[in-house]
Protein backbone atom coordinates (compact mmCIF):
# COMPACT_ATOMS: atom_id res chain seq x y z
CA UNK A 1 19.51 137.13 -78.46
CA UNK A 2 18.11 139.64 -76.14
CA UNK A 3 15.45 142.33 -76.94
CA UNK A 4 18.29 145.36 -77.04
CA UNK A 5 20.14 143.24 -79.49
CA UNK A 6 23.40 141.75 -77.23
CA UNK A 7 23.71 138.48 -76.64
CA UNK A 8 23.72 136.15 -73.41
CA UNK A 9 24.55 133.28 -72.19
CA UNK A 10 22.46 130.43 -69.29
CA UNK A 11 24.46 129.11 -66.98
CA UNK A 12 22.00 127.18 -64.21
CA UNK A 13 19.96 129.87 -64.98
CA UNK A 14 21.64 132.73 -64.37
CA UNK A 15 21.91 134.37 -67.76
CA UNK A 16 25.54 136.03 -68.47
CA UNK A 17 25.57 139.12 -70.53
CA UNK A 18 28.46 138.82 -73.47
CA UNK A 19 27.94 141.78 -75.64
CA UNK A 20 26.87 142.87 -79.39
CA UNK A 21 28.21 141.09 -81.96
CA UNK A 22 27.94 141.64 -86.02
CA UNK A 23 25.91 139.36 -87.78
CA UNK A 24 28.93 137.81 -89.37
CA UNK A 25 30.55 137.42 -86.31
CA UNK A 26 27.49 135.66 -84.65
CA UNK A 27 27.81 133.78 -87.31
CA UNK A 28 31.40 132.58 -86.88
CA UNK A 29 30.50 132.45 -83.02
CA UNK A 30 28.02 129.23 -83.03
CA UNK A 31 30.77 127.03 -84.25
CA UNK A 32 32.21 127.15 -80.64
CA UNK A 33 29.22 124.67 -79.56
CA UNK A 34 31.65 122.06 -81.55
CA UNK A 35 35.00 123.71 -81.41
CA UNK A 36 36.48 126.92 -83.32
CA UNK A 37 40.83 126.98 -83.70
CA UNK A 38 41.94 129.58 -81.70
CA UNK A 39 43.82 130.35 -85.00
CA UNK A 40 40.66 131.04 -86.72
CA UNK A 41 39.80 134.37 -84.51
CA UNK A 42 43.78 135.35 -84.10
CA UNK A 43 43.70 137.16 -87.00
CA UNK A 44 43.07 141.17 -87.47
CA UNK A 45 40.16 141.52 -89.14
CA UNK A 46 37.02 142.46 -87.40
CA UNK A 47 35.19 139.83 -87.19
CA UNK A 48 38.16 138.18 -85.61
CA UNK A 49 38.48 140.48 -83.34
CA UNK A 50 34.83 140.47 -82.32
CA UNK A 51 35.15 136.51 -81.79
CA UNK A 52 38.32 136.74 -80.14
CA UNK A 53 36.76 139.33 -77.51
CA UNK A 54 33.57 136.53 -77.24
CA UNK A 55 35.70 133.95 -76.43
CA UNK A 56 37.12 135.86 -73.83
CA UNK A 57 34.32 136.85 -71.99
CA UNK A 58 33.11 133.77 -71.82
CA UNK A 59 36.90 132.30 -70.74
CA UNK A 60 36.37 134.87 -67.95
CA UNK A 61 32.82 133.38 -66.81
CA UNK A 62 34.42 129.80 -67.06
CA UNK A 63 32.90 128.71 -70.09
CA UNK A 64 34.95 127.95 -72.11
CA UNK A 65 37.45 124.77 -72.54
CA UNK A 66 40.33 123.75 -74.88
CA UNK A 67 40.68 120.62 -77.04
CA UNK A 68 43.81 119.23 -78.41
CA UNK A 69 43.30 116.41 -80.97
CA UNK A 70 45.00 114.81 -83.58
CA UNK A 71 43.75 116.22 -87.71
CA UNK A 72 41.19 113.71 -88.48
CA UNK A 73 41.16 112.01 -84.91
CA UNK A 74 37.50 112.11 -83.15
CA UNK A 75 39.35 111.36 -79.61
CA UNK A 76 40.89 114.32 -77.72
CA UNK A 77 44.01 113.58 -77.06
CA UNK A 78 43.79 116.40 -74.14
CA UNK A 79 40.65 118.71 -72.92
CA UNK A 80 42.14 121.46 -70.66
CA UNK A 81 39.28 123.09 -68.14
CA UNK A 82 40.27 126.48 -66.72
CA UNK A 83 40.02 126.63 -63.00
CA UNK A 84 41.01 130.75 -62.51
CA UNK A 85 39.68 133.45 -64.62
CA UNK A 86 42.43 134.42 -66.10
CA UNK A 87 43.64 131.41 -67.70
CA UNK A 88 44.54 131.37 -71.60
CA UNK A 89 46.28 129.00 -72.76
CA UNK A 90 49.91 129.51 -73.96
CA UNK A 91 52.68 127.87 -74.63
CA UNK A 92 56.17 128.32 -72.86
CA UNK A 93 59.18 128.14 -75.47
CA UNK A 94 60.86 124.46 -74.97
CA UNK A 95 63.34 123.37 -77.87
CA UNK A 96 64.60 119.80 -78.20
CA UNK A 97 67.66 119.81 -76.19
CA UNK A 98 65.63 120.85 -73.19
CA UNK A 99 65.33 119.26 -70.04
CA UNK A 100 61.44 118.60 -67.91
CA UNK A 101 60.55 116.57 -65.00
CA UNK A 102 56.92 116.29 -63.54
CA UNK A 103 56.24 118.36 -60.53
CA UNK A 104 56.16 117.27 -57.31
CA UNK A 105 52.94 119.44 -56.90
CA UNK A 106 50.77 117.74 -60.03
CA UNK A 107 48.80 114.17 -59.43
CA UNK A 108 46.81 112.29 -61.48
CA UNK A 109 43.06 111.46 -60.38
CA UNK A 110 40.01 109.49 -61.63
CA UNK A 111 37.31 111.70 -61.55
CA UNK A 112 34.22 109.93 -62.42
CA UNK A 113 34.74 108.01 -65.63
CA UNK A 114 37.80 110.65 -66.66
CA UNK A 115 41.63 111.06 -65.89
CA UNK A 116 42.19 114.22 -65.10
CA UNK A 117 45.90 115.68 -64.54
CA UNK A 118 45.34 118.45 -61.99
CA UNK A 119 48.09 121.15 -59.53
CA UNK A 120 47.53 123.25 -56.63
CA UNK A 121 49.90 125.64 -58.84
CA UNK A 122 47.65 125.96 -62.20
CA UNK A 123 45.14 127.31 -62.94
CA UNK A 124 43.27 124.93 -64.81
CA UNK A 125 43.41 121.30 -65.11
CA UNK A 126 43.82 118.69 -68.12
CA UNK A 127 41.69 115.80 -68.47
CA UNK A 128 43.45 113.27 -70.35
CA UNK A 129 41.69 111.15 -73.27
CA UNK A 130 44.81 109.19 -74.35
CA UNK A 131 46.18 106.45 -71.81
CA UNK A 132 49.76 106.68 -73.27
CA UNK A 133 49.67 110.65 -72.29
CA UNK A 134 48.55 109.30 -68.77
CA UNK A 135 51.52 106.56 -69.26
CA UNK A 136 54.27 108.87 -70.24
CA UNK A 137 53.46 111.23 -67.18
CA UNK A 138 54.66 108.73 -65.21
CA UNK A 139 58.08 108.58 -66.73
CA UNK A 140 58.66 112.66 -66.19
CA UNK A 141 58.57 111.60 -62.46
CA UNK A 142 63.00 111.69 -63.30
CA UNK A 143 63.76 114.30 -65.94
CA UNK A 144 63.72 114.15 -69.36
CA UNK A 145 65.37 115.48 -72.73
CA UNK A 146 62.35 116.39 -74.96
CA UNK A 147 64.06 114.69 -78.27
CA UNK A 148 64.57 111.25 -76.56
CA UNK A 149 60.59 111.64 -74.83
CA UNK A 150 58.94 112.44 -78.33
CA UNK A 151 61.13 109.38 -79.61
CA UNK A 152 59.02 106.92 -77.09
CA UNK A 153 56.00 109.17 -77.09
CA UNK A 154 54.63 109.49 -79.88
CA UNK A 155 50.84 111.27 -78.01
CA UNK A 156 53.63 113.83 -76.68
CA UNK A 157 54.00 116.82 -78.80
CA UNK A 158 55.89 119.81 -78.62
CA UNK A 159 52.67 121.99 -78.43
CA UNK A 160 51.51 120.21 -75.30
CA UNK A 161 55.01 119.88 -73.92
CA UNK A 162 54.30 123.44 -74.27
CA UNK A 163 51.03 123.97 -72.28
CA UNK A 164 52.15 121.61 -69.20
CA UNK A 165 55.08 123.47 -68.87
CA UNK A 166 53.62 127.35 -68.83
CA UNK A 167 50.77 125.70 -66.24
CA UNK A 168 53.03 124.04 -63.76
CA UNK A 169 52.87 120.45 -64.11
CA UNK A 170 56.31 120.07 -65.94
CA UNK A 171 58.90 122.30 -64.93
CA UNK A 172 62.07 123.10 -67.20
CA UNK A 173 65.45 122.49 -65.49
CA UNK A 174 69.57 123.94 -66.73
CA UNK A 175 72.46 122.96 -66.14
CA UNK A 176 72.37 124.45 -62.26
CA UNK A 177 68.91 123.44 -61.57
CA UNK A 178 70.14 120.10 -60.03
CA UNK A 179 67.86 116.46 -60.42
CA UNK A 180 64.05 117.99 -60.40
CA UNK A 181 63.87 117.48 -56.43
CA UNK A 182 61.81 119.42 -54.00
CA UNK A 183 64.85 122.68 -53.77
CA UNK A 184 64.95 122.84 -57.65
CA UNK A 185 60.97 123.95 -58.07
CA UNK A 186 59.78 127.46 -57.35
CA UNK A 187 61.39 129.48 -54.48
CA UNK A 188 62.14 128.79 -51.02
CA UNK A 189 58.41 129.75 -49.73
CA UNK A 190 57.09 127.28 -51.91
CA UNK A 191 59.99 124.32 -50.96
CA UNK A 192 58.54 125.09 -47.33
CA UNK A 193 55.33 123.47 -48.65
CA UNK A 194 54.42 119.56 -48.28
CA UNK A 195 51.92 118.09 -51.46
CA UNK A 196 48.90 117.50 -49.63
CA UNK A 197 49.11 121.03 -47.77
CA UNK A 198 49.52 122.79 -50.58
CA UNK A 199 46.26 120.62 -52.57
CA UNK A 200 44.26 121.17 -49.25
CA UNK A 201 44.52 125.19 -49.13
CA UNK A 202 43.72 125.90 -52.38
CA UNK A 203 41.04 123.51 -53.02
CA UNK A 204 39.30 124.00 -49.90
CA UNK A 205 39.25 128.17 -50.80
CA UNK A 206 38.14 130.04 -53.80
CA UNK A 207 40.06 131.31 -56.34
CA UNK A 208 41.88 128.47 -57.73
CA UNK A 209 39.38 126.41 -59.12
CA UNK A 210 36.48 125.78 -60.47
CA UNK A 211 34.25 123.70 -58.06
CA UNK A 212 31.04 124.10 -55.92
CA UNK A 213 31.59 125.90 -52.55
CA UNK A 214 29.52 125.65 -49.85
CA UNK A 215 26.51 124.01 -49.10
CA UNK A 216 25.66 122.20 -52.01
CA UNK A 217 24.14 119.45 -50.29
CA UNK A 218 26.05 116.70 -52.71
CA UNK A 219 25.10 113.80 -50.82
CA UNK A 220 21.22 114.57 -49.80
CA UNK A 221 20.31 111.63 -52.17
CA UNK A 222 23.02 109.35 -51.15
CA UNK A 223 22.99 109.30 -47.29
CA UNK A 224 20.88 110.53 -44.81
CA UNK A 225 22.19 113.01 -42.40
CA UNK A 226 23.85 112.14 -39.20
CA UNK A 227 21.80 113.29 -35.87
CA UNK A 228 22.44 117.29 -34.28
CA UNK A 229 23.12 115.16 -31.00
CA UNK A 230 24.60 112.01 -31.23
CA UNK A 231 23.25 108.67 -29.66
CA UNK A 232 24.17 107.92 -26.27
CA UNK A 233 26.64 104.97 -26.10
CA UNK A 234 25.16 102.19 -24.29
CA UNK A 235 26.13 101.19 -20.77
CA UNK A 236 26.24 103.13 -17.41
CA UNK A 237 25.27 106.67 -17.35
CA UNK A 238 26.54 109.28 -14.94
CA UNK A 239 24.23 112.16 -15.11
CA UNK A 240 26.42 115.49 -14.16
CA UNK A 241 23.13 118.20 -14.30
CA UNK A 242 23.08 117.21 -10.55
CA UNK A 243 26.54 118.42 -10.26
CA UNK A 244 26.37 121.71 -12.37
CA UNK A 245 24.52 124.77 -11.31
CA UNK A 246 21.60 125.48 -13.48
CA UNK A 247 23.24 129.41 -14.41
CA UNK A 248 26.31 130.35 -15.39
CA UNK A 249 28.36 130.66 -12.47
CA UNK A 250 31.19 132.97 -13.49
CA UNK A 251 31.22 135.96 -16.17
CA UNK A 252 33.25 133.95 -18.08
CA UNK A 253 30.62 131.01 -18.50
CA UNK A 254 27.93 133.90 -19.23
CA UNK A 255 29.85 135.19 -22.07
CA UNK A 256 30.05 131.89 -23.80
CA UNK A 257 26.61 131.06 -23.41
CA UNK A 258 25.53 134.51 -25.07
CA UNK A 259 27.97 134.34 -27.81
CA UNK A 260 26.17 133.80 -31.52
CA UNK A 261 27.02 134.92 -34.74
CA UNK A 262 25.57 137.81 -36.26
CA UNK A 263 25.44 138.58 -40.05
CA UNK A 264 23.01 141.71 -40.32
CA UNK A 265 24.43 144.87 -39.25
CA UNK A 266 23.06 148.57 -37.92
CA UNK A 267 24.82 150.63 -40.53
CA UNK A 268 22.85 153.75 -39.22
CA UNK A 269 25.10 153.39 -35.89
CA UNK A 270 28.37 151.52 -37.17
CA UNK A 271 31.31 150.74 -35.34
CA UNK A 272 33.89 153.01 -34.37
CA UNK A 273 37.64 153.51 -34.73
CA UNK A 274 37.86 153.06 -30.99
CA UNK A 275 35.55 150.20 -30.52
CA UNK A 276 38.04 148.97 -33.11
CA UNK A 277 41.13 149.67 -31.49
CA UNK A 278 39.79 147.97 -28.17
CA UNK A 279 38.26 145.24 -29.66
CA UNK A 280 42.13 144.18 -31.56
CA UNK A 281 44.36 144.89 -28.65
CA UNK A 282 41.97 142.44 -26.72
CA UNK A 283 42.23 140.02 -29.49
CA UNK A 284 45.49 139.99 -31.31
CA UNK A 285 48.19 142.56 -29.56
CA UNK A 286 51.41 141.66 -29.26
CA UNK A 287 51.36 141.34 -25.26
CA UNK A 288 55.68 140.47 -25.54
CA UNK A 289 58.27 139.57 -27.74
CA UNK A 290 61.79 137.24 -26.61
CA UNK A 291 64.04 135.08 -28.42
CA UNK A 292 65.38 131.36 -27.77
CA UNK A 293 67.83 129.15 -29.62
CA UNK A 294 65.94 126.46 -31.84
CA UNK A 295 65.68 122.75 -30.15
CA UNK A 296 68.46 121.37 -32.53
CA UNK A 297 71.89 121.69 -32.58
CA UNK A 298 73.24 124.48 -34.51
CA UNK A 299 69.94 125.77 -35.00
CA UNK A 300 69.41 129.36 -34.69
CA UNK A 301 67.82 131.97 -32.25
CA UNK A 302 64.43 132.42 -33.36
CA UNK A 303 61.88 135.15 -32.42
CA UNK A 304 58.21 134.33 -30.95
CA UNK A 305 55.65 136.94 -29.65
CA UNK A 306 52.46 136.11 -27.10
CA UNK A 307 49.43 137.25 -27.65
CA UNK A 308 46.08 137.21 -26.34
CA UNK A 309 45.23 133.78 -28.24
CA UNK A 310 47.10 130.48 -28.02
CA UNK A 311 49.16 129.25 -31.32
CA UNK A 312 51.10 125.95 -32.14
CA UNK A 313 54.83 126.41 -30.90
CA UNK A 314 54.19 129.81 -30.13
CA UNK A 315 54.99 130.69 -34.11
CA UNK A 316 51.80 133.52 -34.82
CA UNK A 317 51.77 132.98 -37.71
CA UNK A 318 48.22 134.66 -38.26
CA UNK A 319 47.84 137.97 -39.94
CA UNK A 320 44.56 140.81 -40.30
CA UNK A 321 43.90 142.76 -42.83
CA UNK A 322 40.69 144.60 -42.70
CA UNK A 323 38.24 145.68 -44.88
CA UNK A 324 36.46 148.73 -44.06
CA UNK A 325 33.08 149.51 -45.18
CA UNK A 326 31.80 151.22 -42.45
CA UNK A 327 33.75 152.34 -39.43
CA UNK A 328 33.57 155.86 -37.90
CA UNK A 329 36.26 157.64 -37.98
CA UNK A 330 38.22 155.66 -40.34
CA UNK A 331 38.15 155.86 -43.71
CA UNK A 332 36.56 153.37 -46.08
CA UNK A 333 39.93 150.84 -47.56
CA UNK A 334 41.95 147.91 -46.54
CA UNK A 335 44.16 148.35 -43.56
CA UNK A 336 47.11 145.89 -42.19
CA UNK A 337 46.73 145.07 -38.51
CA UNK A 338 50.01 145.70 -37.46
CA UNK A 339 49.62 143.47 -33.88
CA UNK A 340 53.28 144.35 -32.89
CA UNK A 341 53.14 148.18 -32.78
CA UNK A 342 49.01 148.09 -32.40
CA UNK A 343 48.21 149.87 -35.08
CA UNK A 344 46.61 149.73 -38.66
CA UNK A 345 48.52 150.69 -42.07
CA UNK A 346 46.00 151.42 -45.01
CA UNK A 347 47.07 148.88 -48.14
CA UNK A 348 46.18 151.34 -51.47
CA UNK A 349 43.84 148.58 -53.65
CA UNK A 350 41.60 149.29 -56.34
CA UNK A 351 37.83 149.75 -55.67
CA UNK A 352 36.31 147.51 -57.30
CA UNK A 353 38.23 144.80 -55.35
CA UNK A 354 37.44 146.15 -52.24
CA UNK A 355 33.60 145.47 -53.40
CA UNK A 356 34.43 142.49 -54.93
CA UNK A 357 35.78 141.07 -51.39
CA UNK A 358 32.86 142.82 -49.17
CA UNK A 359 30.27 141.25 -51.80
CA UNK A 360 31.74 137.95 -51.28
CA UNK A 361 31.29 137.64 -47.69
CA UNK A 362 28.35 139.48 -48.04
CA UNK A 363 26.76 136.42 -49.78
CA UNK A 364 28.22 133.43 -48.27
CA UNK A 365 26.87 135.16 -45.03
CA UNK A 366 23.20 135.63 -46.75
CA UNK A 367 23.38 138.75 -44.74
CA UNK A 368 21.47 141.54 -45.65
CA UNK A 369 24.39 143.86 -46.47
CA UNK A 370 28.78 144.02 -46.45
CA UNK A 371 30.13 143.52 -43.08
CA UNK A 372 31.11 147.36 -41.63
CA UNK A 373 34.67 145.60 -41.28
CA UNK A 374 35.36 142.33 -42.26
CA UNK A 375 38.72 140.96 -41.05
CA UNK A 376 40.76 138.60 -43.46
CA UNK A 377 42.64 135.99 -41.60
CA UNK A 378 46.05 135.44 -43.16
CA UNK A 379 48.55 132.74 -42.43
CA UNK A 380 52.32 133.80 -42.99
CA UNK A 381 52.98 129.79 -44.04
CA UNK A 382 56.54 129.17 -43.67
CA UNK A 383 56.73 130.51 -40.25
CA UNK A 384 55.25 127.87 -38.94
CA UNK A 385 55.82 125.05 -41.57
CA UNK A 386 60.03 125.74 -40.95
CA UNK A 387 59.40 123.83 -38.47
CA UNK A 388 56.29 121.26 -38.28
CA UNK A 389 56.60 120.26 -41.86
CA UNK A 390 53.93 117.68 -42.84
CA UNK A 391 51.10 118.88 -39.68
CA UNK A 392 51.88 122.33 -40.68
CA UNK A 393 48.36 123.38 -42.00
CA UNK A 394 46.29 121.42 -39.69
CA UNK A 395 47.86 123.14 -37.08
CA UNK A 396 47.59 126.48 -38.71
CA UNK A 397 43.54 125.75 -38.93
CA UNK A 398 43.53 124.96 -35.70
CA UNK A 399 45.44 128.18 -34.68
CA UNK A 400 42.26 129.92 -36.96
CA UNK A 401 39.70 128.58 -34.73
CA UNK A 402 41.09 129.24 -31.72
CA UNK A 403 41.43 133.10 -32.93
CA UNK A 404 37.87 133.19 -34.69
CA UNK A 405 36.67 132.01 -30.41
CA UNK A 406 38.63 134.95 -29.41
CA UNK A 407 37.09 136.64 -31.86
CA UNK A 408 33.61 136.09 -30.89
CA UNK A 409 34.15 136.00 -26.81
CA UNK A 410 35.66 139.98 -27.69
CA UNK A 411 32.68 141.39 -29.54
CA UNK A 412 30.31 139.52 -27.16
CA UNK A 413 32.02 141.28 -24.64
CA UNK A 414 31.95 144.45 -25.57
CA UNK A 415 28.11 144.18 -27.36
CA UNK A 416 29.12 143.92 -31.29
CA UNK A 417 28.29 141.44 -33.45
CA UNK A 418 30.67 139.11 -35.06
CA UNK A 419 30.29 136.25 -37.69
CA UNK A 420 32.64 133.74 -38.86
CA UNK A 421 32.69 133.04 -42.73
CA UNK A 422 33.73 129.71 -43.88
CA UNK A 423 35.42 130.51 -47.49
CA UNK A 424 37.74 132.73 -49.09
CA UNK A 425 39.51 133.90 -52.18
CA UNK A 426 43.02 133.64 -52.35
CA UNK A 427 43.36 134.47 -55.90
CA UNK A 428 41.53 138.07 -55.09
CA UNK A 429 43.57 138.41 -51.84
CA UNK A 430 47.06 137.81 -53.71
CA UNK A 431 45.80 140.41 -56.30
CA UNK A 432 45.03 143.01 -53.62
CA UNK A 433 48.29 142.51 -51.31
CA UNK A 434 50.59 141.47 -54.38
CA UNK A 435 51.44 139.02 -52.35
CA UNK A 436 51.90 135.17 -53.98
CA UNK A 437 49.46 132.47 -52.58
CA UNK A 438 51.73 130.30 -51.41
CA UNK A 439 53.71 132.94 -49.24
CA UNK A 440 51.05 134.34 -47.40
CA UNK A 441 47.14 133.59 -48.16
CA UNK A 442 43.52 133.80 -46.62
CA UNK A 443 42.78 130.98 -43.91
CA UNK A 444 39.93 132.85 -42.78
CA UNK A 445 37.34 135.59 -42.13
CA UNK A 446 35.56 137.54 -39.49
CA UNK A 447 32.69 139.95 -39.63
CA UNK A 448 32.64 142.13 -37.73
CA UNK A 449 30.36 144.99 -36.75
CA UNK A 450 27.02 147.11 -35.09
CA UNK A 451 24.40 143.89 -35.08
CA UNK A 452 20.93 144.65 -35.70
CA UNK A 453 18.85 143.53 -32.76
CA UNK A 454 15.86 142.31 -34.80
CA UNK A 455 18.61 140.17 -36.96
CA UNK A 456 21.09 138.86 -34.90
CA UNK A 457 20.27 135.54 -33.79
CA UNK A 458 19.67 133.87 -38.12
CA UNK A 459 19.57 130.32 -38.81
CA UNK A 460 22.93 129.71 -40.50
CA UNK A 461 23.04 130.98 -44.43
CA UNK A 462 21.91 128.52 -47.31
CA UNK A 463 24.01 130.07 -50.07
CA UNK A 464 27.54 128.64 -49.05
C-alpha cells in the first residue's frame, strides 16, 4: 500500500504503480500470489471488474503467468510466460474433426532445469511440466485429427489444443491447406523465412520477448574477460610502424581516425533540414537504377539500385525511417526516407509512440537526452532472402554495418555527431508503420544530431 492509498508493485526495485482498489477487491487480489481462475474475475460485478483490470496491468508489466493443471493435481501440466505486452491468453475455436500440425517455426528447449516450448511467432512461451505433453509435440511434427490425438493423449486437452493454436505453435489446416509444409503456414513473406533467421531477429531485438537486453554482464562470475588487444601469436614478427607514416596521409585516413560516437546532443543549435538532406544523399541516395535477368534459367528480370554503400548482391534491401525530435525546419514526426526520389514522406503515428521510441534509444545510449533525429534501420527481408535463403540475415547484418560506417564517416565529415544503438523494438516499430515483423522490421539504429563538445567523446553506456 502506498501513503495516497493505490497500490504498487517491486520488481528489482523499481516499484510499478497498479491503481486503487476496494477493500474487497484487495482482498480477492492476494490470492494471485498462489493462483486466482481467470473465471473467478470474468464476471460483472465490481469487484470482478476491479480484479480483472489488476490482472491486467500487471499482464502489461509482465507479471503475470498462466497455469493449466489438472482439478486436484499439484503438477502443472503447462505454465505459459508472456513474452509481449499484449498477450492474454485465448483460445482459438478447434472442434474434433479438425486438422493441426506443429509449426515449423516452434522448438523445444531445456532451459535450466525446465522444458520450455517457445516461437519466434508468439508472444509468449509455454514451459511444459508433463513429459507426455513434451512427447506428443513430437508427433504434431505430421498433422493430426484432434479426436484420434486426444485418443493417445490423454495430457492433451481441447483447452490447450486451444491456446497452442491461437499462439502459433500448432497451426490448423482444410481441405486446401496441403500436408503442413513450409507454403501451407502464414503468407508468402513469412515462407521467405528460414527457422533459425526468423529465432535470431526477434530474439536478438526487443519486443518479442521477455529477456535481459544489453549489458547484463551474465557471465562476470563465470569467466573472466578476454583482453581489449589480443596476445601476439608466437613466432616471427614483422613490425610495419617502420613502413607507415606516423599521420594520416590522405583525408580519407583523417576522417576515420576522428570518427567516434556521440550520444549527447546541442539541442540549443540542432540540426537542420539541409544538413539533413546532405547528410542522406551522401549516405543512402539512389545514385542509379537497371535491370538484369536472374542467374537461373527462366528466372526473371529483376531490379537493383546503387547507392553510396555496398550491399550483398546488390539487393538494398535497407530502409530509414526517421524520427524527428529536433530538426530545423522540419517538423517534429516520423518521416520515410524515400532514397529513390531523395526525399522524406511524414508516416502519421501517435505521440506517445514517437516518445516511446526516442525514450528508448535515449536510454540504451545513457545519453543525456532523445537523439534530434534518430534513424531506424529497416530491412525489407524477402528482397534479399528470394534469393540467399539460409545466409540471408547474416548478410543483411552485415549490409547494417557497412551502412552504420557510412553513417559515421558522413556526419564526421560534415561535423555532426552520430551514434550507433545496438537494440531495437520491432513490436513498437510494426505498431507505428502497420507493417508485420516478419515483412519488414528494425535491424538497426542511428543517432544522429548537433554533438555537444564537452560530451562527445563518453565511455560506451552501461544501461544496455
Amino acid at each position: 500500500m502506498q501513503a495516497d492509498g493505490s497500490i504498487a508493485t517491486s520488481v528489482d526495485g523499481y516499484l510499478v504503480n497498479l491503481g486503487h482498489l476496494s477493500p474487497a477487491a484487495m482482498d480477492r487480489a492476494r490470492s494471485l500470489t498462489d493462483g486466482l481462475p481467470l473465471a473467478s474475475f470474468a464476471g460483472k460485478s465490481a469487484i470482478a471488474r476491479e480484479v480483472d483490470l489488476l490482472v491486467r496491468r500487471l499482464a502489461r508489466h509482465g507479471l503475470v503467468e498462466y497455469r493449466l493443471s489438472l482439478p486436484r493435481d499439484e503438477q502443472d501440466l503447462v505454465v505459459i510466460e508472456p513474452q509481449t505486452p499484449e498477450y492474454w491468453p485465448q483460445r482459438a475455436k478447434l472442434g474434433e474433426s479438425d486438422t493441426v500440425v506443429l509449426s515449423r517455426f516452434a522448438y523445444l528447449r531445456r532451459r535450466g532445469n525446465e522444458m520450455v516450448l517457445e516461437s519466434p511467432r508468439a508472444a509468449a512461451l509455454f514451459r511444459i511440466g508433463d513429459p507426455a505433453i513434451a512427447a506428443t509435440l513430437a508427433t504434431l511434427s505430421r498433422p493430426e485429427r484432434i479426436s484420434r490425438l486426444r485418443r493417445h493423449a490423454a495430457a492433451f486437452n481441447l483447452d490447450l489444443l486451444e491456446l497452442l493454436v491461437d499462439s502459433q505453435f500448432l497451426f490448423k489446416l482444410d481441405a486446401k491447406s496441403g500436408d503442413g509444409l513450409r507454403a501451407n503456414e502464414g503468407d508468402g513473406n513469412l515462407v521467405l523465412w528460414d527457422f533459425h533467421d526468423l529465432v535470431f531477429h526477434t530474439r536478438s531485438t526487443e519486443g518479442r520477448h521477455a529477456n535481459p537486453v544489453g549489458s547484463t554482464f551474465a557471465y562476470a562470475g563465470v569467466v573472466s574477460l578476454p583482453p581489449a588487444v589480443r596476445p601476439p601469436w608466437p613466432g616471427e614478427k614483422i613490425d610495419l610502424r617502420k613502413f607507415s607514416a606516423s599521420d594520416p596521409v590522405s583525408p580519407f585516413a583523417g576522417l576515420l581516425r576522428e570518427r567516434h560516437s556521440v550520444r549527447d546532443f546541442d539541442d540549443e543549435h540542432p540540426i537542420t533540414l539541409a544538413e539533413l538532406a546532405q547528410f542522406l544523399g551522401s549516405a543512402a541516395q539512389v545514385l542509379s537504377e537497371w535491370k538484369s535477368g536472374a542467374n537461373f534459367e527462366g528466372g526473371p528480370e529483376i531490379t537493383y539500385s546503387s547507392r553510396p554503400y555496398p550491399s550483398a548482391g546488390s539487393a538494398y534491401e535497407l530502409e530509414l525511417y526517421l524520427a524527428v525530435s529536433n530538426c530545423e525546419g522540419l517538423a517534429r514526426g516520423l518521416y520515410h526516407y524515400d532514397a529513390g526520389s531523395h526525399a522524406l514522406v511524414a508516416i502519421e503515428v501517435p505521440a506517445q509512440q514517437l516518445q516511446a521510441l526516442s525514450a528508448a534509444a535515449e536510454f540504451a545510449m545513457d545519453a543525456s537526452g532523445p537523439p534530434q533525429v534518430l534513424i531506424t534501420i529497416s530491412a525489407r527481408f524477402g528482397r534479399i532472402s528470394w534469393k540467399y535463403s539460409s545466409i540471408a540475415y547474416s548478410l543483411i547484418l552485415k549490409n547494417v554495418g557497412s551502412l552504420v560506417q557510412t553513417f559515421y564517416l558522413a556526419a564526421t565529415d560534415m561535423g555532426l555527431g552520430g551514434c550507433a544503438i545496438g537494440t531495437g523494438n520491432i513490436d513498437l516499430f510494426a505498431k507505428m508503420t502497420g507493417l508485420e515483423f516478419h515483412v519488414e522490421g528494425p535491424v538497426g539504429q542511428f543517432a544522429l544530431g548537433r554533438g555537444k563538445n564537452a560530451n562527445s567523446m563518453k565511455p560506451p553506456a552501461h544501461g544496455r
